[in-house]
N, C-alpha and C. Protein backbone atom coordinates (compact mmCIF):
# COMPACT_ATOMS: atom_id res chain seq x y z
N UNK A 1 29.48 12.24 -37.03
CA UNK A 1 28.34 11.35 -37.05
C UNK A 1 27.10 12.08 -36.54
N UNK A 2 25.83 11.88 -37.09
CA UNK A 2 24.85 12.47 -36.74
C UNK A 2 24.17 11.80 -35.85
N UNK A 3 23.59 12.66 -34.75
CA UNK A 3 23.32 11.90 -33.91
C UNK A 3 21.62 11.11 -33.97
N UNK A 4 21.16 9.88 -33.67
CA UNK A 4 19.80 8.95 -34.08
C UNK A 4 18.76 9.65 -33.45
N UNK A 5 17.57 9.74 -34.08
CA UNK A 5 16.73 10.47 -33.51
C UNK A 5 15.79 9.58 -32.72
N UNK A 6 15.77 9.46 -31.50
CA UNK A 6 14.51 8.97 -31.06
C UNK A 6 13.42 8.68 -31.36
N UNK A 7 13.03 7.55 -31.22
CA UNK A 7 11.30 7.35 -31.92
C UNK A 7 10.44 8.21 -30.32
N UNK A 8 9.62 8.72 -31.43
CA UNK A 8 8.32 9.25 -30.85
C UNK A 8 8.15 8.86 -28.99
N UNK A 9 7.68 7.61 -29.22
CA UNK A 9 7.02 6.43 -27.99
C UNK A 9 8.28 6.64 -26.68
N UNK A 10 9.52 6.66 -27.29
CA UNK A 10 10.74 6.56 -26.22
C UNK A 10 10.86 7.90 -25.68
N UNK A 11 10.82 9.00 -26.38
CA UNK A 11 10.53 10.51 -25.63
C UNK A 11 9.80 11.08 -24.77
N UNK A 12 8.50 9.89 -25.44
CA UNK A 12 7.45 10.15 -24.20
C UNK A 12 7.79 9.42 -23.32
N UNK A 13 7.78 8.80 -23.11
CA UNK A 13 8.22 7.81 -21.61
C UNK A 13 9.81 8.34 -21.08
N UNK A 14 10.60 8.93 -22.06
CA UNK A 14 11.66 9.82 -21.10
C UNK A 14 10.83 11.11 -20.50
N UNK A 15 10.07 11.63 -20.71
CA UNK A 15 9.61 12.84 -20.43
C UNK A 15 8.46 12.22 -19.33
N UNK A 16 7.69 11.37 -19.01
CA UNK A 16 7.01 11.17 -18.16
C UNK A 16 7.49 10.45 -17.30
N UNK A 17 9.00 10.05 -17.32
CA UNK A 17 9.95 9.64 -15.98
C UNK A 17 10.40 10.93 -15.76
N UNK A 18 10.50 11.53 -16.06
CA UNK A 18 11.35 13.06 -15.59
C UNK A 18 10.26 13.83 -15.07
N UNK A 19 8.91 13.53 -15.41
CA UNK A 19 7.68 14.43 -14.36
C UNK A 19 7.63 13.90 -13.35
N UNK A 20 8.07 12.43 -13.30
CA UNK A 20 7.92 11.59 -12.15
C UNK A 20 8.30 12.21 -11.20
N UNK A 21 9.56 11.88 -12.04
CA UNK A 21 11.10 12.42 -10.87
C UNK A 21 10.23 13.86 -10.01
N UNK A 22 10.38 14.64 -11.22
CA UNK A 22 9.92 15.95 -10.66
C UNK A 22 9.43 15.88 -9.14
N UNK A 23 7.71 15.23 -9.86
CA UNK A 23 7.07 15.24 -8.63
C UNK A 23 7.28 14.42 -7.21
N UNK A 24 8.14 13.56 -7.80
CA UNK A 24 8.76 12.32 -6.54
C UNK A 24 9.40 13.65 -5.35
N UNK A 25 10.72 14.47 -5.89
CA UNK A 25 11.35 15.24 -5.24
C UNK A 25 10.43 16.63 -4.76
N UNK A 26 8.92 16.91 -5.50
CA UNK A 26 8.69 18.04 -4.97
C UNK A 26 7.82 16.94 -3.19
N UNK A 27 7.42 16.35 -3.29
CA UNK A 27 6.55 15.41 -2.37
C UNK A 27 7.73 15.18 -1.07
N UNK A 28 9.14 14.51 -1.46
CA UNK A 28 9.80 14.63 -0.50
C UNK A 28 10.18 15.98 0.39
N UNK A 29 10.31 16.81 -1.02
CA UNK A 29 10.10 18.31 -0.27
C UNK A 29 9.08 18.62 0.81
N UNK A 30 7.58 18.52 0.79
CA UNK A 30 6.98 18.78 1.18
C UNK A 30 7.12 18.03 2.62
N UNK A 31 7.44 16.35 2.22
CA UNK A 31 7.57 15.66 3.52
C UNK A 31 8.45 15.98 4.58
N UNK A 32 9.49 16.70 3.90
CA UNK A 32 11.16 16.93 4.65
C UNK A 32 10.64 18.31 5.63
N UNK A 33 9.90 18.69 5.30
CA UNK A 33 9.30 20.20 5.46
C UNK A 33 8.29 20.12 6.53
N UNK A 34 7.57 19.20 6.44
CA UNK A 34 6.44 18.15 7.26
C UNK A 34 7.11 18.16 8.91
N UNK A 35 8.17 16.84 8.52
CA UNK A 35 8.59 16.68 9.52
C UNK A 35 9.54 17.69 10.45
N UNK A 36 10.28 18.66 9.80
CA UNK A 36 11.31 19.77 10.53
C UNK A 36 10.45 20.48 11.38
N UNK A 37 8.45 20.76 10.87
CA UNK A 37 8.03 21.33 11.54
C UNK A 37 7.56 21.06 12.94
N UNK A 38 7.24 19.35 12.58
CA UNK A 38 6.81 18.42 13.51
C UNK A 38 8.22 18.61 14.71
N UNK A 39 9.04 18.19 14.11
CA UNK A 39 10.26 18.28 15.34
C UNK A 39 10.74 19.45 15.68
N UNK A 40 10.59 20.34 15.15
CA UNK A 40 10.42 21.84 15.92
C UNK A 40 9.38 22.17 16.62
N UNK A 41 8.35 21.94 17.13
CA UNK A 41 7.07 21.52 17.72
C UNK A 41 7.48 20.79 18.83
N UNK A 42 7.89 19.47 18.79
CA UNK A 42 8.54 18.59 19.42
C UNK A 42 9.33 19.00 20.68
N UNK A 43 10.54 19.54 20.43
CA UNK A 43 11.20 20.37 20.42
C UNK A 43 10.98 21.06 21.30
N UNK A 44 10.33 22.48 21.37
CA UNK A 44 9.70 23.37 21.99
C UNK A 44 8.81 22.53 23.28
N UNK A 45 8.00 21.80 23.16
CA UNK A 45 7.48 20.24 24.22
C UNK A 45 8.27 20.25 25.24
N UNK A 46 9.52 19.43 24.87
CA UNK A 46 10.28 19.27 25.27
C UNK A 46 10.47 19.77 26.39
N UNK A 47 11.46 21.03 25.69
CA UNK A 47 11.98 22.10 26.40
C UNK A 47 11.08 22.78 27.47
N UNK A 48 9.55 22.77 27.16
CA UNK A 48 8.70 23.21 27.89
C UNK A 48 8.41 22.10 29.14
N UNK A 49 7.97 21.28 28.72
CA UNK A 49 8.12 20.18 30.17
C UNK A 49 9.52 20.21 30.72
N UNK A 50 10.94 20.23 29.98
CA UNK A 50 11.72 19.73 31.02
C UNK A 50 12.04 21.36 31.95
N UNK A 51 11.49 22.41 31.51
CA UNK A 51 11.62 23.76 32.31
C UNK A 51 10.59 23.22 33.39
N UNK A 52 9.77 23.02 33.10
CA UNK A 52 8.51 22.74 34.33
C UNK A 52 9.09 21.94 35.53
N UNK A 53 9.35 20.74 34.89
CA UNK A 53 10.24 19.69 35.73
C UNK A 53 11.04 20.41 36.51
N UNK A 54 12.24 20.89 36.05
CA UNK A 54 13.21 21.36 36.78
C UNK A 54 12.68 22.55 37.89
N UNK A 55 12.11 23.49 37.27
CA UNK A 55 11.76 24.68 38.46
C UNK A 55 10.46 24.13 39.17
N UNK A 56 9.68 22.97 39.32
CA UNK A 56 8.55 22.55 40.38
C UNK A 56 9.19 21.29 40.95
N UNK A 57 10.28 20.41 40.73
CA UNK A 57 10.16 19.28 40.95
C UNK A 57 11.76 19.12 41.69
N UNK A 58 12.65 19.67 41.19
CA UNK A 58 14.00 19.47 41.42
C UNK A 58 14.14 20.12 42.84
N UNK A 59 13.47 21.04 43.05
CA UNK A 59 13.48 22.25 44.51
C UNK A 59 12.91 21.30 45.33
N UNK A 60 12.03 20.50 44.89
CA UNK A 60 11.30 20.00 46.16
C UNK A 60 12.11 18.90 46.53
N UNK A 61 12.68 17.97 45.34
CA UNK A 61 13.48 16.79 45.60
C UNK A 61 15.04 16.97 46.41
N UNK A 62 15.01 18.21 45.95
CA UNK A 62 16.36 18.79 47.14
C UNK A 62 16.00 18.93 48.46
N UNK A 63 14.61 19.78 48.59
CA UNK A 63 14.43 19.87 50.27
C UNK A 63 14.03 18.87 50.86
N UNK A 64 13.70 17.52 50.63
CA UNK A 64 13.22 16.29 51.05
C UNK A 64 14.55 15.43 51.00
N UNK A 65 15.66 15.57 50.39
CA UNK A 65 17.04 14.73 50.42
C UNK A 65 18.06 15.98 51.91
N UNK A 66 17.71 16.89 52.03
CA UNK A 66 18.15 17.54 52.89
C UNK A 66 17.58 17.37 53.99
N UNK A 67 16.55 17.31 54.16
CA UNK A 67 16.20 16.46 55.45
C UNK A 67 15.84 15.44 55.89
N UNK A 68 16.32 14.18 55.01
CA UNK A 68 16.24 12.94 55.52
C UNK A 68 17.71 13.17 54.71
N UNK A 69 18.58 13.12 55.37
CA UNK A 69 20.07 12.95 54.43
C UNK A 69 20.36 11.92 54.88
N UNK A 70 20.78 11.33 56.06
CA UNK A 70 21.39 9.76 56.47
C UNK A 70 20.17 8.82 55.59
N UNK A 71 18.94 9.07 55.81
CA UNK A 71 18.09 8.05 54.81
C UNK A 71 18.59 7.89 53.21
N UNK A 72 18.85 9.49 52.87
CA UNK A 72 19.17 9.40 51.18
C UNK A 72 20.31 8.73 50.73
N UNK A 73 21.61 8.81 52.17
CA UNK A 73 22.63 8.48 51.68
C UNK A 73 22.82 6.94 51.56
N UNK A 74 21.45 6.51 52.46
CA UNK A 74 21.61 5.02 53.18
C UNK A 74 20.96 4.33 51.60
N UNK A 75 19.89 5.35 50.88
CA UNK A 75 19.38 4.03 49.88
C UNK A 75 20.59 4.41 48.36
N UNK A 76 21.11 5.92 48.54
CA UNK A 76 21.83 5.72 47.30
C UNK A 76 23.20 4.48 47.64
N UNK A 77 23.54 4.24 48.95
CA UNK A 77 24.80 3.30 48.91
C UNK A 77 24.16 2.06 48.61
N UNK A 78 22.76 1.87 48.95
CA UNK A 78 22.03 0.44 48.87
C UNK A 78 21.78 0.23 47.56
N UNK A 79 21.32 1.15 46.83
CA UNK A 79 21.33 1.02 45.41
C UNK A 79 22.37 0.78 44.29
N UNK A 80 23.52 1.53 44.59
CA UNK A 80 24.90 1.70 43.72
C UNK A 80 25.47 -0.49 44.19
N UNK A 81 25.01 -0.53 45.39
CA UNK A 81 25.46 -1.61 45.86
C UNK A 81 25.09 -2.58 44.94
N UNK A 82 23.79 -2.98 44.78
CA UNK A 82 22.92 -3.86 43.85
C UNK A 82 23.38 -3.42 42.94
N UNK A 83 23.09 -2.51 42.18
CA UNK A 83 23.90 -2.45 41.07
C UNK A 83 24.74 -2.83 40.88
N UNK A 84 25.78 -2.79 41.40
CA UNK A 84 27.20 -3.52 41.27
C UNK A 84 27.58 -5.03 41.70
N UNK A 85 27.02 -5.31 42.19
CA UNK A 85 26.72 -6.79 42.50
C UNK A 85 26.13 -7.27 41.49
N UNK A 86 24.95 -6.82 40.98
CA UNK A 86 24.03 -7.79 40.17
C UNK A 86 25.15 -7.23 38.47
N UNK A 87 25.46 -6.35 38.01
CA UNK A 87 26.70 -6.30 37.22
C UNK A 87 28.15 -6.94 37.10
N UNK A 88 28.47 -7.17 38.57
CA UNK A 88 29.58 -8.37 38.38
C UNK A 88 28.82 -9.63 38.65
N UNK A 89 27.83 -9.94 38.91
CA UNK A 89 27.08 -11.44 38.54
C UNK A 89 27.02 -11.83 37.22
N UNK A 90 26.35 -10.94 36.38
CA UNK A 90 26.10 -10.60 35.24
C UNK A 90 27.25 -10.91 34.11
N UNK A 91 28.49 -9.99 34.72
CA UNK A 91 29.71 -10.45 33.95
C UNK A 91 30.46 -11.81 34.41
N UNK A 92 30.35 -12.20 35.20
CA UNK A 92 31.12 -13.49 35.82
C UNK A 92 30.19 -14.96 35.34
N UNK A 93 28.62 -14.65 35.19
CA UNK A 93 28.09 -15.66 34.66
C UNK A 93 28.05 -15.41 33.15
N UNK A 94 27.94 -14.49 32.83
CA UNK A 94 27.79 -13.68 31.28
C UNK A 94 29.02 -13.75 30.59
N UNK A 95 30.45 -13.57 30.90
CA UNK A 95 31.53 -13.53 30.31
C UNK A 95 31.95 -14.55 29.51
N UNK A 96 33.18 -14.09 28.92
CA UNK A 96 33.67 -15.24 28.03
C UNK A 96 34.18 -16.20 28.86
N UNK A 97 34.54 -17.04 28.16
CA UNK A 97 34.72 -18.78 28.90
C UNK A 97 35.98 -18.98 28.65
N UNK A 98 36.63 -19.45 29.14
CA UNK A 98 38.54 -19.16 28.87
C UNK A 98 38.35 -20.77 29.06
């Protein structure tokens, strides 16, 4: 069987969905490309503040818990405390209902 030849009008409109396409996927390209740079940027941020953080901020928060230590130990038990209190409140009023 031979195969029907397309009218004219239908080729063109297959051929100007397929530029579409084209250009649909070169645009996501560009976007996909966009953003990897953005979050490699990001990224680098990041890493740059949390280096800062750690070598100006962590040294000092150590030598200030080393010498108030009965104070540090007194608000981390006061804290873990509330926490856990207001979490079994939470579940005992919050839970399922038997």
């Amino acid at each position: 069987m031979a195969k029907e030849k397309k009218p004219v009008e239908e080729e063109t409109v297959t051929d100007a969905a397929e530029e579409a396409k084209k250009e649909a996927i070169a645009q996501l390209d560009q976007v996909k490309a966009f953003f990897t740079e953005q979050m490699s940027k990001l990224d680098a941020q990041v890493k740059d503040i949390s280096n800062n953080l750690k070598n100006k901020y962590v040294p000092q928060a150590e030598t200030k818990i080393k010498e108030n230590l009965i104070t540090s130990l007194l608000v981390s038990f006061g804290a873990g405390l509330c926490l856990g209190l207001t979490l079994m409140i939470m579940s005992f009023f919050g839970g399922k209902k038997r």
